[in-house]
Protein backbone atom coordinates (compact mmCIF):
# COMPACT_ATOMS: atom_id res chain seq x y z
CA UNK A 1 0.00 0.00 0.00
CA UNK A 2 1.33 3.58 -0.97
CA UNK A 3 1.81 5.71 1.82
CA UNK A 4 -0.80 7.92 2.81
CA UNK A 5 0.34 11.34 4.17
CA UNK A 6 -1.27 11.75 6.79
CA UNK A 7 -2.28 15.54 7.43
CA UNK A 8 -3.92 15.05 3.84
CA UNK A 9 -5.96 12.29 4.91
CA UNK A 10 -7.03 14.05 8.38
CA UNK A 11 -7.88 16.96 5.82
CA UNK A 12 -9.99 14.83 3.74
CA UNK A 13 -12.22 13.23 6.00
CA UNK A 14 -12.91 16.62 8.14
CA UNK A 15 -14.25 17.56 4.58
CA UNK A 16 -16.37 15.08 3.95
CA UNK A 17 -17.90 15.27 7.66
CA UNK A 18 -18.02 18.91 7.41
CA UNK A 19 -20.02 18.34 4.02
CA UNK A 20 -22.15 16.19 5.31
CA UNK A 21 -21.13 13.47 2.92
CA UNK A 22 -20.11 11.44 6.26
CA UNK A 23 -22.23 12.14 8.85
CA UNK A 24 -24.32 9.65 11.35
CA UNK A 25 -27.37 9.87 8.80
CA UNK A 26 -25.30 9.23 6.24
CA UNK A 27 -23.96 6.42 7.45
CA UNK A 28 -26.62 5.19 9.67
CA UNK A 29 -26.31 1.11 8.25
CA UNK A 30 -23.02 -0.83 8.24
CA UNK A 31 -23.26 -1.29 5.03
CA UNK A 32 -23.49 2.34 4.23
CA UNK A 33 -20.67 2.89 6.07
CA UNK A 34 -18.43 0.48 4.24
CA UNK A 35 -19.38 1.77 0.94
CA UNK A 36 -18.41 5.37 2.22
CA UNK A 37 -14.79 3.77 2.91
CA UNK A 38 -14.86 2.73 -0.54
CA UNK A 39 -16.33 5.56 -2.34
CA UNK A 40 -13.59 7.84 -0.87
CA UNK A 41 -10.36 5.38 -1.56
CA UNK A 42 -9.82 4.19 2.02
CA UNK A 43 -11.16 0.62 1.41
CA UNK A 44 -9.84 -0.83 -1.93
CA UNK A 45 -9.71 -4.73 -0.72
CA UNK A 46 -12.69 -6.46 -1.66
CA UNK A 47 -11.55 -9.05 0.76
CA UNK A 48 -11.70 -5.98 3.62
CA UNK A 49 -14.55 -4.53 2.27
CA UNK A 50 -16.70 -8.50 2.51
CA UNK A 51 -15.35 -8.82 5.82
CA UNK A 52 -16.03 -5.16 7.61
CA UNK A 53 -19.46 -5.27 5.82
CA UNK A 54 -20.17 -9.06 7.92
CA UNK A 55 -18.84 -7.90 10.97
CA UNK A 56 -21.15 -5.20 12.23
CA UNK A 57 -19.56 -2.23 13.91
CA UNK A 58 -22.98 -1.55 15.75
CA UNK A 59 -22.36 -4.59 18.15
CA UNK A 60 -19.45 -3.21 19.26
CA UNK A 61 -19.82 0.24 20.48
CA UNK A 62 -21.45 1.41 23.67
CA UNK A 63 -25.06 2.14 24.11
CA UNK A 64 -25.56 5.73 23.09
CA UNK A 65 -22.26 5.87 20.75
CA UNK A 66 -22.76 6.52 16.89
CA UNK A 67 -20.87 3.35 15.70
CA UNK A 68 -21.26 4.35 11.84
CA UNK A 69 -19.94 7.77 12.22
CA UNK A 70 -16.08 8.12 10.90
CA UNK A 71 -14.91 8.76 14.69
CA UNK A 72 -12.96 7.13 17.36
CA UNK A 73 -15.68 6.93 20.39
CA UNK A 74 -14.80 6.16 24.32
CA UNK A 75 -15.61 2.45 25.23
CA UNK A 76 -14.49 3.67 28.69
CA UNK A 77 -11.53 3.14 31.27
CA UNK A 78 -9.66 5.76 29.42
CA UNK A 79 -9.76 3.60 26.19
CA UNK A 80 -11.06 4.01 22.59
CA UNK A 81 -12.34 2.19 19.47
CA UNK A 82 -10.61 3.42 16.60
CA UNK A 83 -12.34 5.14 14.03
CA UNK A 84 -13.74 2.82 10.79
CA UNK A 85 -10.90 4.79 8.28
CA UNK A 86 -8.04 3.54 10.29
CA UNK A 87 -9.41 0.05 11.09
CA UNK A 88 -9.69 -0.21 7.49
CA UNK A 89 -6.24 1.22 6.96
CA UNK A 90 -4.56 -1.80 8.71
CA UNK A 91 -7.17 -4.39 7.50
CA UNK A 92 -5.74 -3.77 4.21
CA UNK A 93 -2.28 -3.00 5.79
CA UNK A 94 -2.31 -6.67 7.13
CA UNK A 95 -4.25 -8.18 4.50
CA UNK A 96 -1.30 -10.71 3.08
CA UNK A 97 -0.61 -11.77 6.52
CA UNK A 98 -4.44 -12.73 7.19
CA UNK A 99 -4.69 -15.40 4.97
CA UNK A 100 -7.14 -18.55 5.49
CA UNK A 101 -4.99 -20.77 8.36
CA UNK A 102 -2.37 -17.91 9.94
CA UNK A 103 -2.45 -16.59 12.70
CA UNK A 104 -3.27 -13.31 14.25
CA UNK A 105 -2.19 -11.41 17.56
CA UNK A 106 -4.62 -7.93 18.11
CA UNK A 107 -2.78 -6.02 21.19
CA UNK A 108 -5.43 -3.86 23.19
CA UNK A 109 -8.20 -5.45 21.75
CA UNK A 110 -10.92 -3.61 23.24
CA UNK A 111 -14.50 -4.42 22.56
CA UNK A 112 -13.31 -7.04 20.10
CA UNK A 113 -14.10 -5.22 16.62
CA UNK A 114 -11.15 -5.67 15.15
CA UNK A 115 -10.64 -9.51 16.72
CA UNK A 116 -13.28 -10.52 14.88
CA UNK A 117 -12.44 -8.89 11.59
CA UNK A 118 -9.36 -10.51 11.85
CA UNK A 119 -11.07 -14.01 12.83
CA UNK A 120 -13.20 -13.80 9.70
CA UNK A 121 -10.28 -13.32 7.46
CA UNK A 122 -7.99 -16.32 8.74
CA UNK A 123 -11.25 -18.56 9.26
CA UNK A 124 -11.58 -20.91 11.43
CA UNK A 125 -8.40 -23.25 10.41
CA UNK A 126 -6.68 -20.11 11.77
CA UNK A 127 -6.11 -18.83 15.24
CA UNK A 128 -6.58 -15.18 16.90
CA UNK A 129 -5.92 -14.06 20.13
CA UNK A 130 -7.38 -10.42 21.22
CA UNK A 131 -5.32 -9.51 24.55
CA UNK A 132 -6.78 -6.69 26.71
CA UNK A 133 -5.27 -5.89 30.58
CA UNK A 134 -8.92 -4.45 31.36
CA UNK A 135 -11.19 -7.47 32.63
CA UNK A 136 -14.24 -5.59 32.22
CA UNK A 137 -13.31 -5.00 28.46
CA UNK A 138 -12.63 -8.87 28.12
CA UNK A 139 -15.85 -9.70 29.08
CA UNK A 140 -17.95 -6.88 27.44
CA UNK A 141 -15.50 -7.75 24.17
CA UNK A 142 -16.86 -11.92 24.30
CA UNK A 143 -20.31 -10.69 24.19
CA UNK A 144 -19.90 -8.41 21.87
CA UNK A 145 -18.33 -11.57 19.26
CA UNK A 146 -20.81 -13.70 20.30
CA UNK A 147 -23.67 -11.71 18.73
CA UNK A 148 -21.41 -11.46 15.20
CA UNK A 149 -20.59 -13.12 12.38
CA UNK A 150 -17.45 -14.18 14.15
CA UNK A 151 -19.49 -16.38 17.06
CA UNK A 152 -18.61 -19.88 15.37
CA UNK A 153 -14.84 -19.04 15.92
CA UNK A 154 -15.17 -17.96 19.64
CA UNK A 155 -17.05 -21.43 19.79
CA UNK A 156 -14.84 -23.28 18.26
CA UNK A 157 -11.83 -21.70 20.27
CA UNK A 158 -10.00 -20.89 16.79
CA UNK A 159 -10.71 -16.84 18.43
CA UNK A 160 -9.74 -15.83 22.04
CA UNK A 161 -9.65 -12.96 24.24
CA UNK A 162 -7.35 -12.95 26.91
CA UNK A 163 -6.89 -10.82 30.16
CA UNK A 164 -3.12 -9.81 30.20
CA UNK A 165 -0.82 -6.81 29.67
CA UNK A 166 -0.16 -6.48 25.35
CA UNK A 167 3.24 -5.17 25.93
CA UNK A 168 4.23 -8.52 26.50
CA UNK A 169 2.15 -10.46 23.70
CA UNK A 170 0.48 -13.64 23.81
CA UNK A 171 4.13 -16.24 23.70
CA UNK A 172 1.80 -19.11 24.72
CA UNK A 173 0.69 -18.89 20.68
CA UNK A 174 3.56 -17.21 18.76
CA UNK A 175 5.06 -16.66 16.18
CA UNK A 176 2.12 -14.80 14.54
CA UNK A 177 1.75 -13.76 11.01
CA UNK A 178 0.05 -10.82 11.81
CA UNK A 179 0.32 -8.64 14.87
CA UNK A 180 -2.03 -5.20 15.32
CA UNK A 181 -1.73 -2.81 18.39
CA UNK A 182 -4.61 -0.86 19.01
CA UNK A 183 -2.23 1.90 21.31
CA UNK A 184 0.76 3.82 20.99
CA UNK A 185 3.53 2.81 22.32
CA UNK A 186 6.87 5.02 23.25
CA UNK A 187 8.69 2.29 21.01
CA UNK A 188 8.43 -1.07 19.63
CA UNK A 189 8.04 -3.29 22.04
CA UNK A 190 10.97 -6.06 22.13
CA UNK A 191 8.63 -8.75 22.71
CA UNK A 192 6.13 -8.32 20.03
CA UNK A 193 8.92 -8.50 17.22
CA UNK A 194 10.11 -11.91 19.04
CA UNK A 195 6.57 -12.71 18.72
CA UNK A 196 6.55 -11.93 14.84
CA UNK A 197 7.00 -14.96 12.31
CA UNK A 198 9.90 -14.21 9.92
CA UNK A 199 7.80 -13.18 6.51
CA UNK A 200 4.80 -12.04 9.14
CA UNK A 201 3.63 -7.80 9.40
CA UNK A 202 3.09 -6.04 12.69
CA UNK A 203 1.06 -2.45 12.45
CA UNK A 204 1.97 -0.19 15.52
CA UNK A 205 1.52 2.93 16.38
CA UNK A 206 4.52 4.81 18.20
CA UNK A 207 4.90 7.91 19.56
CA UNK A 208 4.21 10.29 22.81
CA UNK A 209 2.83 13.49 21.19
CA UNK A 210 3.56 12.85 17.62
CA UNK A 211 3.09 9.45 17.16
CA UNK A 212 3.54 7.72 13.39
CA UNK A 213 1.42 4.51 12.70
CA UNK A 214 4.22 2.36 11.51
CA UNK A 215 4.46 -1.05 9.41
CA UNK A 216 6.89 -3.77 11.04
CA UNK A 217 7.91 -6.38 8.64
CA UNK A 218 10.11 -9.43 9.68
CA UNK A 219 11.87 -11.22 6.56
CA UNK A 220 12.32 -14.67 6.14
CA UNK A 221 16.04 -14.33 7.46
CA UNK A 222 14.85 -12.75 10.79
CA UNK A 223 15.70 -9.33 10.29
CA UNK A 224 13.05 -6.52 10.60
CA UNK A 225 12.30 -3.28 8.44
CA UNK A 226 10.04 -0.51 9.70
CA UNK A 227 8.43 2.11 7.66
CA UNK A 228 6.30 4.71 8.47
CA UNK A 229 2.66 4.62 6.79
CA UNK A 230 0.70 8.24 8.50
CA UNK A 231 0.61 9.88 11.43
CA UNK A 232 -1.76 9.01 13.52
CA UNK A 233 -3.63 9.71 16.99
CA UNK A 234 -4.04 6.98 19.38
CA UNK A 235 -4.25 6.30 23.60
CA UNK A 236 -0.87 5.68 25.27
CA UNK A 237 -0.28 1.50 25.07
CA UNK A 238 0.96 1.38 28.95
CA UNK A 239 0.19 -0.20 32.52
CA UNK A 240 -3.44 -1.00 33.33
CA UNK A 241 -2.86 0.84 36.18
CA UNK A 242 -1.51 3.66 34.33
CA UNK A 243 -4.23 4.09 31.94
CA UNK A 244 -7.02 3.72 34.57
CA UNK A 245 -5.65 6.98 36.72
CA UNK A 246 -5.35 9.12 32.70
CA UNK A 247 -6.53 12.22 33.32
């Protein structure tokens, strides 16, 4: 995927909202929401585009939240769900690595949106974990994929959410072929990259104030290239007592 500066983007999609071309009545279906992605360039995957269209965002955002709107939105405890542009962005981002049978770390999983994206896309001869250090989001996350098209896999155990700090991974199932972190972290955590199967993609974003959403890939010899893909805004990846005391 070409790089996609990332003030340009921001730029774009405040014009659209501020248009009214993406606004909650716009977008009030799933589907419409998908074909928005499209219609403005963000979604060009028709594997992505099949797979965000079967998983319905609605399930997974709070009670009162606009779920089709082009937003991140509080899920609460000082944590977010990412807006549909960039969990589109690293759908297709990931794509290669989240083929039918590999398998799939999502750090900071949340309320399980992307989880289940990812489920769908390695099916059930694959395996995803979704590891999340806030209990409450673990549980709200499992009943949140058990109302979508990705219940079968949390049945099955081919998906699982775990309780545990994502700074450290999920070792018990590496190496992964794909890895997504959902928060920024000051740097690339050691452990994820030891977690990464050589010729597998990690998407991370890093940064304190200015933070870049970068693209981690390990080659088949072990060593790792990083290149930056946009800048991006995203909660601090860091201690679950940490991010329960953010102001």
């Amino acid at each position: 995927m070409r790089k996609r500066p990332g003030l340009i983007w921001f730029l774009l999609l405040l014009l659209l909202a501020q248009n009214g071309l993406w606004s909650s009545g716009a977008s009030d279906k799933n589907k419409s929401m998908v074909e928005q992605l499209q219609k403005y360039g963000i979604v060009r995957s028709s594997k992505v585009v099949e797979v965000m269209e079967a998983i319905d965002r609605g399930l997974f955002v709070p009670p009162g939240g606009s779920p089709y709107f082009d937003s991140p939105m509080s899920i609460g405890y000082n944590a977010t769900i990412s807006a549909p542009h960039m969990h589109a962005a690293c759908l297709e981002l990931l794509e290669k690595n989240l083929q039918p049978g590999m398998r799939a770390l999502d750090v900071g999983s949340g309320t399980g949106y992307l989880t289940a994206c990812f489920a769908l896309m390695v099916g059930s001869e694959g395996r995803v974990v979704g590891v999340e250090h806030i209990p409450e989001l673990v549980a709200t996350s499992i009943e949140n994929i058990k109302k979508s098209a990705a219940a079968p896999q949390l049945n099955d155990g081919s998906l699982s959410i775990h309780i545990a700090d994502g700074r450290e991974g999920w070792p018990e199932l590496a190496p992964y072929d794909a890895i997504h972190v959902g928060a920024a972290a000051p740097q690339i955590p050691k452990a994820l990259i030891e977690q990464l199967k050589p010729g597998g993609r990690m998407v991370i974003p890093v940064g304190t104030v200015f933070q870049e959403l970068k693209v981690v890939d390990k080659k088949l010899d072990g060593t790792v290239s990083i290149k930056d893909e946009t800048s991006v805004r995203y909660v601090p990846l860091t201690s679950k007592e940490a991010q329960l005391h953010a102001n």
